[in-house]
Structures are given as structure tokens and as C-alpha cells.
Protein backbone atom coordinates (compact mmCIF):
# COMPACT_ATOMS: atom_id res chain seq x y z
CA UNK A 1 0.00 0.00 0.00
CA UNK A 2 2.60 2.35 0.58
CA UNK A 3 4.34 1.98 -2.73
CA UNK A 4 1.21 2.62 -4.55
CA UNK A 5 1.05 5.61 -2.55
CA UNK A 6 4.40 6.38 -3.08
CA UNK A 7 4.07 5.87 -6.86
CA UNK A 8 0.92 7.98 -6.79
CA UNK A 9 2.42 10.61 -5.26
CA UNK A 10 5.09 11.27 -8.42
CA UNK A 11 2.30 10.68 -11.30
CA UNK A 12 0.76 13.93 -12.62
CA UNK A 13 -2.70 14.19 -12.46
CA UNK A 14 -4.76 15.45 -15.10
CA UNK A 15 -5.00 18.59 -13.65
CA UNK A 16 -1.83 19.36 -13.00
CA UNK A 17 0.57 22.02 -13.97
CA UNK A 18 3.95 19.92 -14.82
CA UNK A 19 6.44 22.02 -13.19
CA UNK A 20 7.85 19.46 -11.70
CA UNK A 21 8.67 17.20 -14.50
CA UNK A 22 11.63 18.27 -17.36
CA UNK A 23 8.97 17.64 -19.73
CA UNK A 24 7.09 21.08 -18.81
CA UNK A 25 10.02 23.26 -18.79
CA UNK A 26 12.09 21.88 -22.29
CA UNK A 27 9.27 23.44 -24.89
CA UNK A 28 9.47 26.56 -23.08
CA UNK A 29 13.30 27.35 -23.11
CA UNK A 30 13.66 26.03 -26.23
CA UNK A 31 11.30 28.62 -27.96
CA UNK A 32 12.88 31.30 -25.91
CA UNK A 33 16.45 30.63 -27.18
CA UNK A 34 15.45 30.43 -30.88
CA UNK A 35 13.95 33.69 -30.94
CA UNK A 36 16.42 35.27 -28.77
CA UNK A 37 19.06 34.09 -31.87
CA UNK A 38 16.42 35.37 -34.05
CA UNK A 39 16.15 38.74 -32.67
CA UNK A 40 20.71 39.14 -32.67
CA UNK A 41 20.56 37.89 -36.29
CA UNK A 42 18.19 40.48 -36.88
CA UNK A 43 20.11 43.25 -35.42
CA UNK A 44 23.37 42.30 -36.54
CA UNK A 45 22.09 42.40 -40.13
CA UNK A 46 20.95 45.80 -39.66
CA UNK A 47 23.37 46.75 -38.21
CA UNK A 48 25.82 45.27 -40.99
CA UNK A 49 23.53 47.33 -43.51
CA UNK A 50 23.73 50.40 -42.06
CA UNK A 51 27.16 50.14 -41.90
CA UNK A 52 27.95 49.48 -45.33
CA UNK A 53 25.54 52.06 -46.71
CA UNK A 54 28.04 54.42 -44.33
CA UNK A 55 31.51 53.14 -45.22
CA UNK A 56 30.22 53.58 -48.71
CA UNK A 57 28.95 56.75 -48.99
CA UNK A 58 32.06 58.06 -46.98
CA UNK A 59 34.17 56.47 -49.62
CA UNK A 60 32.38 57.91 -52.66
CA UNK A 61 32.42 60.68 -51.20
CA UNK A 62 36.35 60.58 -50.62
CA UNK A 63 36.64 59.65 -54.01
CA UNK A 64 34.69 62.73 -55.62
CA UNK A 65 36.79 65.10 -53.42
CA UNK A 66 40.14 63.60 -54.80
CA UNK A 67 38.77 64.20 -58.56
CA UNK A 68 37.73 67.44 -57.83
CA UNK A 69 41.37 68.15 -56.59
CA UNK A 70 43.60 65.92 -59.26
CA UNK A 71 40.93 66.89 -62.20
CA UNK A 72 40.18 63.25 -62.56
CA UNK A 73 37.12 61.82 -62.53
CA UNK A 74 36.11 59.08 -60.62
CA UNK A 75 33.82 56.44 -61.24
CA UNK A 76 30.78 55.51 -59.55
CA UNK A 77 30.72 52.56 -56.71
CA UNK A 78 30.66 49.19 -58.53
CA UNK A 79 31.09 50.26 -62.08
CA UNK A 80 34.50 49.87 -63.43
CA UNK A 81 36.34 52.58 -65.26
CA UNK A 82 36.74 52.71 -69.10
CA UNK A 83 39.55 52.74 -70.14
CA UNK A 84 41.13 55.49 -71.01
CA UNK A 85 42.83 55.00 -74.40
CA UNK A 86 39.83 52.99 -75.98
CA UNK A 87 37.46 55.64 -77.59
CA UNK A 88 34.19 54.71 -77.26
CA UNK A 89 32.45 52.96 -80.91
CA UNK A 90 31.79 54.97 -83.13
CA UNK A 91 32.79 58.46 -81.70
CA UNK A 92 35.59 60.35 -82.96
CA UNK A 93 38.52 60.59 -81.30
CA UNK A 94 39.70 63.93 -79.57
CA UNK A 95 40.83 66.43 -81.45
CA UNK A 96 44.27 66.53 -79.36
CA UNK A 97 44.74 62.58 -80.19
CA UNK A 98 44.22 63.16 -84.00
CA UNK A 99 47.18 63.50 -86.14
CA UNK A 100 47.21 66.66 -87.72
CA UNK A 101 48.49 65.86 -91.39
CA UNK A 102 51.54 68.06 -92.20
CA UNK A 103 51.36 69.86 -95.34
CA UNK A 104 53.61 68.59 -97.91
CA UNK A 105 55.64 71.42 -99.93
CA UNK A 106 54.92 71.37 -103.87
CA UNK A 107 57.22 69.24 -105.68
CA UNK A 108 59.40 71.31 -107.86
CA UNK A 109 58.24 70.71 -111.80
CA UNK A 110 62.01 68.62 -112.61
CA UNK A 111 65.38 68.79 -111.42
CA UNK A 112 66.77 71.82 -112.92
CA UNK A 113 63.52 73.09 -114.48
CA UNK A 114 63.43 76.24 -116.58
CA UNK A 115 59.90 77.94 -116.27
CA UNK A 116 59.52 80.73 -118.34
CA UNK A 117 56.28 82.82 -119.21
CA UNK A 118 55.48 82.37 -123.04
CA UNK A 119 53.04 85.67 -124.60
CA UNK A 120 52.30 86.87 -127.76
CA UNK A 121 51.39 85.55 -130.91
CA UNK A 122 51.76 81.52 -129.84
CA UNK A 123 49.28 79.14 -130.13
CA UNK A 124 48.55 78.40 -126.45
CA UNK A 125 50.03 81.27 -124.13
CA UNK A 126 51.03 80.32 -120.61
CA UNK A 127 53.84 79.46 -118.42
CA UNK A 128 55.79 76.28 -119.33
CA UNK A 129 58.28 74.10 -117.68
CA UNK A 130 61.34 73.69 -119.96
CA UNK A 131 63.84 71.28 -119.05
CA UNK A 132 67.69 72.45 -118.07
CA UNK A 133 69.35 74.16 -121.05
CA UNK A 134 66.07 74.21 -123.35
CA UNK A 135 66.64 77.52 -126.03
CA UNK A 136 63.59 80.03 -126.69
CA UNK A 137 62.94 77.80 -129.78
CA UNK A 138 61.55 75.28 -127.29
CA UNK A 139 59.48 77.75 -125.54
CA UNK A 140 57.87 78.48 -128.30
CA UNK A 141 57.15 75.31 -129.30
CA UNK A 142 55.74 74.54 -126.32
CA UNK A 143 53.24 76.95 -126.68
CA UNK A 144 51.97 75.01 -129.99
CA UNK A 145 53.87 76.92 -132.07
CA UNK A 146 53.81 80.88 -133.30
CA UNK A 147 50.68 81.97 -135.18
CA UNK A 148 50.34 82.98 -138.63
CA UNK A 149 52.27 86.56 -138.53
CA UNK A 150 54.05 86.01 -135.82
CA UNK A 151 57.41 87.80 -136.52
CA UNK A 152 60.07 84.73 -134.94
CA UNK A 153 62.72 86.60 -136.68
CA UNK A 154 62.26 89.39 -133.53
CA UNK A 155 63.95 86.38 -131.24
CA UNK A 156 66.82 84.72 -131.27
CA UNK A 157 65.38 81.49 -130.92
CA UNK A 158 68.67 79.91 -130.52
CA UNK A 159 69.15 81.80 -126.75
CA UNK A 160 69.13 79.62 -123.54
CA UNK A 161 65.53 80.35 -122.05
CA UNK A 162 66.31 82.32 -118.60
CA UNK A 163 64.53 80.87 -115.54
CA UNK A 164 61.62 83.10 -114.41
CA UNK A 165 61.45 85.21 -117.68
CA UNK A 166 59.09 85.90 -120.54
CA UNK A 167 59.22 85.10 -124.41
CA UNK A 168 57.23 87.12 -126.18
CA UNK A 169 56.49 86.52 -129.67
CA UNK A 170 56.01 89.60 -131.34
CA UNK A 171 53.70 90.18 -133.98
CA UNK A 172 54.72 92.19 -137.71
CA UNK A 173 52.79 95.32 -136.01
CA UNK A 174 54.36 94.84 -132.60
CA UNK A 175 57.40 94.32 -134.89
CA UNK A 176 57.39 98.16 -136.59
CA UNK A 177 59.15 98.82 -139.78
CA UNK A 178 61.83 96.47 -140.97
CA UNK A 179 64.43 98.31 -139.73
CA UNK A 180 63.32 97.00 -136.30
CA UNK A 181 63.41 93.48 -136.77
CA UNK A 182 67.01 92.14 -136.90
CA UNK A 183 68.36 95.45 -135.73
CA UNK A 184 67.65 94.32 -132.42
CA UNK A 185 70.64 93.12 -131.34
CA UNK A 186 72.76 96.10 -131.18
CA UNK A 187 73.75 97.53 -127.81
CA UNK A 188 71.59 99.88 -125.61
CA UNK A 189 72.89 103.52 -125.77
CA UNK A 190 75.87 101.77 -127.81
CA UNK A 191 77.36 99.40 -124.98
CA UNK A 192 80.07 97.65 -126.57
CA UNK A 193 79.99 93.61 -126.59
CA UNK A 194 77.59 91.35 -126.58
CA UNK A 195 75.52 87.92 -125.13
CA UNK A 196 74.47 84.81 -127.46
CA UNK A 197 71.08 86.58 -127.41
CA UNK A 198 72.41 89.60 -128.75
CA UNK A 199 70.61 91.78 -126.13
CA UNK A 200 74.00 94.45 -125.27
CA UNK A 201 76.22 93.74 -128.57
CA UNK A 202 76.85 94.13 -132.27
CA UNK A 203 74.18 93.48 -134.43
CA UNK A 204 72.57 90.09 -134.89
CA UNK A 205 69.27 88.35 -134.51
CA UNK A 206 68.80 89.25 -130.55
CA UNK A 207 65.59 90.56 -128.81
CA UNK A 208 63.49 92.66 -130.53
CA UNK A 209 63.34 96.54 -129.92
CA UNK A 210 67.00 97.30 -128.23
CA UNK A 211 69.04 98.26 -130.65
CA UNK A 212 70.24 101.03 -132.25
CA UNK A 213 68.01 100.75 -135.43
CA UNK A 214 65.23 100.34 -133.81
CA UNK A 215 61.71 101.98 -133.66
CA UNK A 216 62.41 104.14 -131.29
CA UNK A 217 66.26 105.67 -131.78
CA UNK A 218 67.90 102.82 -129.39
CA UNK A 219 65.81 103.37 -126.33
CA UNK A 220 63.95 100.30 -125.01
CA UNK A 221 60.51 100.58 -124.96
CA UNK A 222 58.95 99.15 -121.61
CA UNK A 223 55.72 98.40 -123.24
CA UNK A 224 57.07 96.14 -125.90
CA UNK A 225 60.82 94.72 -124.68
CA UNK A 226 61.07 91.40 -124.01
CA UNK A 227 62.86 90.03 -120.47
CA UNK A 228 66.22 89.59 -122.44
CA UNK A 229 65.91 93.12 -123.59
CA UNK A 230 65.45 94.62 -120.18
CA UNK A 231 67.91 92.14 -118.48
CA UNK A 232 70.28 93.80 -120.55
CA UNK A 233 69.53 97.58 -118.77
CA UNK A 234 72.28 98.14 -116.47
CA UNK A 235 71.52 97.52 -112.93
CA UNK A 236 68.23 96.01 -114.02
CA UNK A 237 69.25 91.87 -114.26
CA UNK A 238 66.91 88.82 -114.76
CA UNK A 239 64.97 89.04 -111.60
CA UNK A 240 63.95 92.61 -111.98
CA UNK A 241 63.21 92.41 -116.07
CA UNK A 242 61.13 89.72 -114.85
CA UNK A 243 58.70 92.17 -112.90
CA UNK A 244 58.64 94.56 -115.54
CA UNK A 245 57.52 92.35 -117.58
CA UNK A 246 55.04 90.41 -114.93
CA UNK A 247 53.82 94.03 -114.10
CA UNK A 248 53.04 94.88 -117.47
CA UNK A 249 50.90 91.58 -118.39
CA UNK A 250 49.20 92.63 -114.68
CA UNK A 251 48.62 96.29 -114.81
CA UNK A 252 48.73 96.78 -118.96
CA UNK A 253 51.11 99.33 -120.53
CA UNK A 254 53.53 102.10 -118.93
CA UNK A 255 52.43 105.14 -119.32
CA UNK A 256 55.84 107.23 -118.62
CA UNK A 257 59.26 105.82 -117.58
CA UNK A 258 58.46 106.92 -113.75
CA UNK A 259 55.79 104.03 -113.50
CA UNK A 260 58.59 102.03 -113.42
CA UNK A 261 59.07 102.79 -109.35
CA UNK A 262 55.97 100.88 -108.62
CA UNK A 263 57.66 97.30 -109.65
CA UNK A 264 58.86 95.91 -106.72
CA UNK A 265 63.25 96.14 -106.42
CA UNK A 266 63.28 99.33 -108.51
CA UNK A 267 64.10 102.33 -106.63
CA UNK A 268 64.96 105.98 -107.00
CA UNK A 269 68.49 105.86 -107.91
CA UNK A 270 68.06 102.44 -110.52
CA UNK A 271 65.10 104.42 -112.56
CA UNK A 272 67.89 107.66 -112.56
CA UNK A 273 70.03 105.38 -114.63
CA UNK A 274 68.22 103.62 -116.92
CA UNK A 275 65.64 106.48 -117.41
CA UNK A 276 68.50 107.67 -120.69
CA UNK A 277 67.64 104.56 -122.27
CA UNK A 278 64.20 103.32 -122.15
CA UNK A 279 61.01 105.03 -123.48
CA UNK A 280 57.07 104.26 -122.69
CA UNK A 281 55.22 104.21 -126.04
């Protein structure tokens, strides 16, 4: 009787609260420890967040200061920066990256070239290229040629053709009277001696309107003399004959001897000397 009493004692009843057993406290504890983890899981996420969103925006913000200073731009958080030296498709590349192209100086006509200025009664007027040591026969030939009454006796055709200087083919009333035409080659004002062209010596087949039989009583008239005829001025010299000349086929005709001071490398005291000797008809 007393051990079923005994036994009795330790049973739960129906009724009772099982506080005293390990079965009514395990649940209990359990439930409280899970959400306890719960709730510091919780928090430390958040608290992970926050801090992230922080460390980042400090850093971006570190990084936009530093390109403001350097003059570099930075990119944004989590992209990655183009490169620089790859343009993007299809865009041009800056103007300080493209090559400018140099300019390339014009290539001389030919080693040597002779470029003289043929006028008058050719063909096809116009500057020409002559090769090295070409005569004023070629000139003219490369100008197709003198037209029916051109006067080619007014030239000494057989002449070297001067660099920078103009043939002009005269024509029989350019030419004047007869006594013009192969008279040409005497001197100006009488200067003894003479070139192959016959522009400052004894008679011959030289330039046309220099010498002393000429039109116009020896002087050289500026409106009609050829470059060999003024080159043969004293003083004057292939590079200034060549202005007259350029001048007139600019301007037209001289009308006095003084308009000669507005080609360029004729001054004051050059017109003075060669004013005895040339004329403006």
C-alpha cells in the first residue's frame, strides 16, 4: 500500500501544472532561445547594412573630393572605369589625339627646271616648264607653235631660255618697220659687246626693240621689250626684267618711264640710270 502511494504521489494528475517534470520546462526554453538568436541575427544584419551604406557613402564621397582636386574623374561605386585610351564605338577621337596631317611642300616641276612665261602671238600662251638648257625655240614650241604673222625673226630662238622670264612673240605690227626686226641686237645707248642673245652687242638676230636701229632711236621701250631686252639695262638683271615684264601683263602698258618705281626692287636711284635709255610708247 505504501508503494502505490508512493508511486501515486510522483504521477501527474490530469490537472496538474507539470512544473515538476523536465517535460514542462524543455518546450518553453527552447522557444525562448530560438527567438532570442532570431532577434541578434536580426540586429546584426541591420546593423551590418547600415554600416555598409556608411563606409560607402564616406568612400564615394572621398573619391569625388580627390577628382575634384587631381581633375580626374572618378567612377561611380561598382562600375569599373573605361579605359582610357579605348574611344568609345563609333565616336571620334579627340581632337588633341588626332594626327594633324603636315602639309607637304609642292614638288618642284624637274630637277633643274626652266619655267619661263610664253606671250604673244603663240598658239597656247602660258607658263611652261622647260627642261635644263632648253633655247627660246623650245618655248615656243611649247606653246603650240607661233601663229600665222608672228614675226620669230624678232627672237633669237637659238638663246638659252632664262629661268623666271618671258618670251614674247612679237607680232609684224608689234614688230614696226623692218628696220626694227634684226636690228635688235645692237647695244643699248651703244654698250660695246655682246651675249648669245644679242641683247648688249653688235648686231645680230637678238631681242626685238634694243638696238640702235630700232623703232624708237635705241631706247627700249617698256611696253614692248622682251625680259632679255630689259635684263640687258644696267643695274636692271633677270629678276627685276622679270617684274617689268610680270607688271606689265598685270597692270597693262607704262604710261611714262616713272611708272617704273611701282615694280617691286626698282628704286629711286636704278630708274635715274636707266631712265637715258628706255622710253614708254
Amino acid at each position: 500500500m505504501e508503494g502505490e502511494r508512493h508511486q501515486a504521489a510522483w504521477t501527474p494528475g490530469t490537472g496538474g501544472t507539470g512544473r515538476g517534470t523536465p517535460e514542462g520546462r524543455g518546450p518553453r526554453w527552447i522557444t525562448s532561445l530560438r527567438a532570442l538568436v532570431v532577434l541578434l541575427a536580426m540586429a546584426v544584419a541591420v546593423t551590418g547594412v547600415l554600416w555598409l551604406e556608411q563606409a560607402g557613402t564616406s568612400a564615394a564621397a572621398g573619391r569625388q573630393a580627390a577628382a575634384g582636386t587631381a581633375g580626374v574623374a572618378v567612377p561611380p561605386l561598382g562600375r569599373e572605369a573605361a579605359p582610357a585610351t579605348a574611344p568609345a564605338a563609333g565616336a571620334s577621337p579627340p581632337a588633341a589625339q588626332q594626327s594633324v596631317p603636315t602639309p607637304m611642300p609642292p614638288e618642284p616641276p624637274g630637277k633643274g627646271a626652266v619655267i619661263v612665261h610664253v606671250a604673244g602671238a603663240v598658239q597656247h600662251p602660258g607658263v611652261y616648264a622647260l627642261p635644263a638648257g632648253s633655247r627660246v625655240l623650245q618655248a615656243v614650241q611649247a606653246a603650240g607653235g607661233a601663229l600665222p604673222g608672228a614675226v620669230l625673226d624678232a627672237l633669237n630662238l637659238a638663246a638659252p631660255a632664262v629661268d623666271g622670264t618671258q618670251v614674247r612673240v612679237p607680232t609684224r605690227a608689234e614688230a614696226g618697220p623692218a628696220g626694227g626686226v634684226g636690228a635688235v641686237g645692237g647695244g643699248v645707248g651703244g654698250a660695246p659687246g655682246g651675249s648669245d642673245a644679242g641683247t648688249a652687242g653688235g648686231p645680230g638676230t637678238g631681242s626685238y626693240g634694243t638696238g640702235s636701229g630700232g623703232p624708237h632711236g635705241g631706247l627700249v621701250d617698256l611696253n614692248t621689250a622682251t625680259a632679255a631686252q630689259l635684263d640687258a639695262l644696267p643695274g636692271v638683271g633677270p629678276v627685276l626684267a622679270g617684274r617689268i615684264v610680270a607688271w606689265r601683263t598685270d597692270h597693262g602698258p607704262f604710261t611714262s618711264v616713272d611708272a617704273l618705281d611701282a615694280v617691286s626692287g626698282i628704286g629711286a636711284k636704278l630708274l635715274a640710270n636707266i631712265r637715258p635709255l628706255v622710253t614708254a610708247r
